[in-house]
N, C-alpha and C. Protein backbone atom coordinates (compact mmCIF):
# COMPACT_ATOMS: atom_id res chain seq x y z
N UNK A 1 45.76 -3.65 -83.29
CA UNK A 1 45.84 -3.24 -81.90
C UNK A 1 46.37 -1.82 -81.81
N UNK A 2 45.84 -1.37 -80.86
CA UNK A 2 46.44 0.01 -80.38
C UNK A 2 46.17 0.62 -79.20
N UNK A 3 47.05 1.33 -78.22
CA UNK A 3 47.41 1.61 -77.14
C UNK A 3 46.70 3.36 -77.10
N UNK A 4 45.91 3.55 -76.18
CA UNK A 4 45.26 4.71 -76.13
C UNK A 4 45.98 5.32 -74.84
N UNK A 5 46.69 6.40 -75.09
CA UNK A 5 47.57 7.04 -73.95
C UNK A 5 46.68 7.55 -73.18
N UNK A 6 45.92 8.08 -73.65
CA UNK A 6 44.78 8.82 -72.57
C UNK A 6 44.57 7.65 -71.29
N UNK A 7 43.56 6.92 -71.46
CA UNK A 7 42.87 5.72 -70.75
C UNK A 7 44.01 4.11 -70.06
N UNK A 8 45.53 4.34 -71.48
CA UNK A 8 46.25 3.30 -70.91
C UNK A 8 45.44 2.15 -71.23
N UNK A 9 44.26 1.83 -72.02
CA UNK A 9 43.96 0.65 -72.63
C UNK A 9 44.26 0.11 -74.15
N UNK A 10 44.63 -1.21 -74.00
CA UNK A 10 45.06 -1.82 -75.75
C UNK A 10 43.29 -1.88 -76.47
N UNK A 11 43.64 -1.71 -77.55
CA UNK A 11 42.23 -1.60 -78.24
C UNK A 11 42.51 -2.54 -79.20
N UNK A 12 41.42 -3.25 -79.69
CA UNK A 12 42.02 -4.44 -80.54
C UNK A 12 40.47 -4.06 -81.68
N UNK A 13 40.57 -3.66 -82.90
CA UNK A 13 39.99 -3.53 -84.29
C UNK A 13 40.31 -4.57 -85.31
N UNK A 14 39.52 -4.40 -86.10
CA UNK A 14 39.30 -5.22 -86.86
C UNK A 14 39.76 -4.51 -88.45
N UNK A 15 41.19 -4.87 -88.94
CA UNK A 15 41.55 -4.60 -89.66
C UNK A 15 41.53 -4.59 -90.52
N UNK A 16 40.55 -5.86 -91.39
CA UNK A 16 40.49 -5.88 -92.55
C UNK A 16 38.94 -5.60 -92.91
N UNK A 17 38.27 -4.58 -92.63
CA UNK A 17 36.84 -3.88 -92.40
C UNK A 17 37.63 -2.87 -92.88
N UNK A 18 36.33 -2.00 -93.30
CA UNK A 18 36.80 -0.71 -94.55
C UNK A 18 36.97 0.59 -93.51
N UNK A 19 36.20 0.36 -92.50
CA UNK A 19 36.29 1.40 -91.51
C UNK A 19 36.17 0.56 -90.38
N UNK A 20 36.74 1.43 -89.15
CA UNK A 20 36.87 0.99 -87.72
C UNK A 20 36.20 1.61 -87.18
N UNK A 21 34.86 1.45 -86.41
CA UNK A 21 34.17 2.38 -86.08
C UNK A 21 33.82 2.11 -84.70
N UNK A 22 34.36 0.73 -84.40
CA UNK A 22 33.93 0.31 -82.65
C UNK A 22 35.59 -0.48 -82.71
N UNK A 23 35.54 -0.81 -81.17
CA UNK A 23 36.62 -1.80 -80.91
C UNK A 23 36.14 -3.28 -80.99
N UNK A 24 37.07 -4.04 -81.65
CA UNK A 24 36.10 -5.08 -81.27
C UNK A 24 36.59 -6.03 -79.41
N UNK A 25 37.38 -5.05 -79.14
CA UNK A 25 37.68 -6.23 -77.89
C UNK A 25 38.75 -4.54 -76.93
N UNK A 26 38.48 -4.06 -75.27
CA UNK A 26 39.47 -3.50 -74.62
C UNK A 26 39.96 -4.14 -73.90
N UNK A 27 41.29 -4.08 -73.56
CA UNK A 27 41.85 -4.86 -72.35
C UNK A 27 42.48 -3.50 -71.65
N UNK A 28 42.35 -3.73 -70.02
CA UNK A 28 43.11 -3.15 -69.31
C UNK A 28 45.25 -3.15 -69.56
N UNK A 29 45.52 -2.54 -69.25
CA UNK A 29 47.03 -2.68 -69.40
C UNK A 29 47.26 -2.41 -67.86
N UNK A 30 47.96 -3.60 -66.94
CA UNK A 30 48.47 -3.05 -65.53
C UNK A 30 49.51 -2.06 -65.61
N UNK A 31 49.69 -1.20 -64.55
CA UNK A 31 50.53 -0.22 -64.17
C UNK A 31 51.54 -1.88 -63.79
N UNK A 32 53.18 -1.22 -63.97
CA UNK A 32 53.97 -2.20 -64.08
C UNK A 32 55.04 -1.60 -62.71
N UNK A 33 54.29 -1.81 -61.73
CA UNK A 33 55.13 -1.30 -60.53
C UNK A 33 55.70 -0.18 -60.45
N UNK A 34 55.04 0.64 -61.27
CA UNK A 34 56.03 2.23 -61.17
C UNK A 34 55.09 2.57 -59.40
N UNK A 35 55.98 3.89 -58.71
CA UNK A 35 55.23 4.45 -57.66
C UNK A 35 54.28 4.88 -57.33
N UNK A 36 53.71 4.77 -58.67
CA UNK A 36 52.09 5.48 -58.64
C UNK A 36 51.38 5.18 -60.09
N UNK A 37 50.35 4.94 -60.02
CA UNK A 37 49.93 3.81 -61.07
C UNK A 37 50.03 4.98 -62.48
N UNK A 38 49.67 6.65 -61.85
CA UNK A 38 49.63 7.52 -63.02
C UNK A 38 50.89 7.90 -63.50
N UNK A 39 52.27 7.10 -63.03
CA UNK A 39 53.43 7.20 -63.65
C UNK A 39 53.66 6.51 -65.24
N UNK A 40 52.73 5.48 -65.25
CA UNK A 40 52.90 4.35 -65.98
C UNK A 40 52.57 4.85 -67.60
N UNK A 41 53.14 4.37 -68.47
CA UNK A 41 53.17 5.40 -69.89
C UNK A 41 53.20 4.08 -70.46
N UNK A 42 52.44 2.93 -71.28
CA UNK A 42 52.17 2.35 -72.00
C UNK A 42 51.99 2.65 -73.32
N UNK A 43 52.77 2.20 -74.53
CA UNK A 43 53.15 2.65 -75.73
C UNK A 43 53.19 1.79 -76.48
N UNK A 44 54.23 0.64 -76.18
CA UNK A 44 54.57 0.27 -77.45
C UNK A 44 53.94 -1.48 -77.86
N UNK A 45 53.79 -1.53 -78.88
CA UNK A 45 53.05 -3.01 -79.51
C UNK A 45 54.12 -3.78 -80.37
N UNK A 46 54.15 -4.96 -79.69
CA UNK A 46 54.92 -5.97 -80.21
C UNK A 46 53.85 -7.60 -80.81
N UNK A 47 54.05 -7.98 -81.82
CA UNK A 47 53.74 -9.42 -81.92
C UNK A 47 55.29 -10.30 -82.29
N UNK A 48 55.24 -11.16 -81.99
CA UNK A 48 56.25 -12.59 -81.99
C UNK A 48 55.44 -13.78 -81.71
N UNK A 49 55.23 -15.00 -82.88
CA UNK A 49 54.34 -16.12 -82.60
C UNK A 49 53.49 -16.02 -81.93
N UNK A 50 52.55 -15.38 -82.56
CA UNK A 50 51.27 -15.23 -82.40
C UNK A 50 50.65 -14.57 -80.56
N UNK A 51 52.46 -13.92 -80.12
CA UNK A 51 51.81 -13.46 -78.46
C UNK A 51 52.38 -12.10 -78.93
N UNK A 52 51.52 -10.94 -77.85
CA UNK A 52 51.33 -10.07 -78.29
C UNK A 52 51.96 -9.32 -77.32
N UNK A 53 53.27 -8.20 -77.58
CA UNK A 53 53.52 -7.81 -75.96
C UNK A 53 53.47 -6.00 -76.13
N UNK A 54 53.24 -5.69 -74.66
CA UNK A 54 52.92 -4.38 -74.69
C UNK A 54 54.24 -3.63 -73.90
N UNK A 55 55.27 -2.62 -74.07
CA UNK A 55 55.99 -1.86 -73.80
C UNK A 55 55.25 -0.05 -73.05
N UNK A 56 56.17 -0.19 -71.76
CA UNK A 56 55.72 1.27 -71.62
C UNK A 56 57.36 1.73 -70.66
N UNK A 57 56.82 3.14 -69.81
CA UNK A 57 58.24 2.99 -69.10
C UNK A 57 57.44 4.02 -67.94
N UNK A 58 57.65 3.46 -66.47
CA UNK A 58 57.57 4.52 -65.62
C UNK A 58 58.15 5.73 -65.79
N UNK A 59 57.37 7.18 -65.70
CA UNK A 59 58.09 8.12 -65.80
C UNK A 59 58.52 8.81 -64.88
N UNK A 60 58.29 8.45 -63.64
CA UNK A 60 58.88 8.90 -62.32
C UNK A 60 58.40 10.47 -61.93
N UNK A 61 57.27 11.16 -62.79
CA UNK A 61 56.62 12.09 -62.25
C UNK A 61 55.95 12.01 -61.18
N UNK A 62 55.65 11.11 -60.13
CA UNK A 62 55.21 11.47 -58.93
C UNK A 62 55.80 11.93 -58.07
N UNK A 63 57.73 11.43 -58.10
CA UNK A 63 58.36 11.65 -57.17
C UNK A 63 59.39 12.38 -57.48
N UNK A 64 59.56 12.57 -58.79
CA UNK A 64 60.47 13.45 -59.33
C UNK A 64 61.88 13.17 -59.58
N UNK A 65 61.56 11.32 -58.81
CA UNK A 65 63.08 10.58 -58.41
C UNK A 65 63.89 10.26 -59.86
N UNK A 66 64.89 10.23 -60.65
CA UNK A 66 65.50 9.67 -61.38
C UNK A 66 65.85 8.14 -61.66
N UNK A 67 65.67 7.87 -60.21
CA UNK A 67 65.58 6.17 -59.87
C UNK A 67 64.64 5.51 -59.77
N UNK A 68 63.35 6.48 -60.30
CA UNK A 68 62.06 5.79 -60.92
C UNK A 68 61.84 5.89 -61.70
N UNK A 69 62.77 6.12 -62.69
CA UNK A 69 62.45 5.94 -64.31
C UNK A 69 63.12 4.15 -64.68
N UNK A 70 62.06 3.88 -65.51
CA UNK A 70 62.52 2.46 -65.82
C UNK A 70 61.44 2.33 -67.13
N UNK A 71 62.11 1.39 -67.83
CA UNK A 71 61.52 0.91 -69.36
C UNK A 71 60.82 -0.17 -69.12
């Protein structure tokens, strides 16, 4: 799996293939209530029993507020 900052979609490949040359599966990632959906910075990849979780953090560039930054 991997998180494309550009687009904000998880990309899911096929790892044990000699090359990756397509995805085999995209999923959308929701904006996570920041003020504006282009605040939203999706990054990080977690697995734990077999569920898969995705980390990002509003960066509060729309409003410039400090009290819209959140993890």
């Amino acid at each position: 799996y991997v998180v494309n900052l550009h687009d904000r979609r998880l990309y899911r490949y096929d790892a044990t293939a000699p090359t990756a040359s397509a995805p085999k599966a995209v999923y959308a990632i929701p904006a996570a209530g920041c003020p504006s959906a282009d605040d939203w910075r999706p990054y990080g990849l977690g697995m734990q029993d077999g569920v898969g979780y995705v980390g990002g953090v509003c960066s509060g560039q729309s409003t410039g507020k400090i009290t819209d930054l959140r993890a």
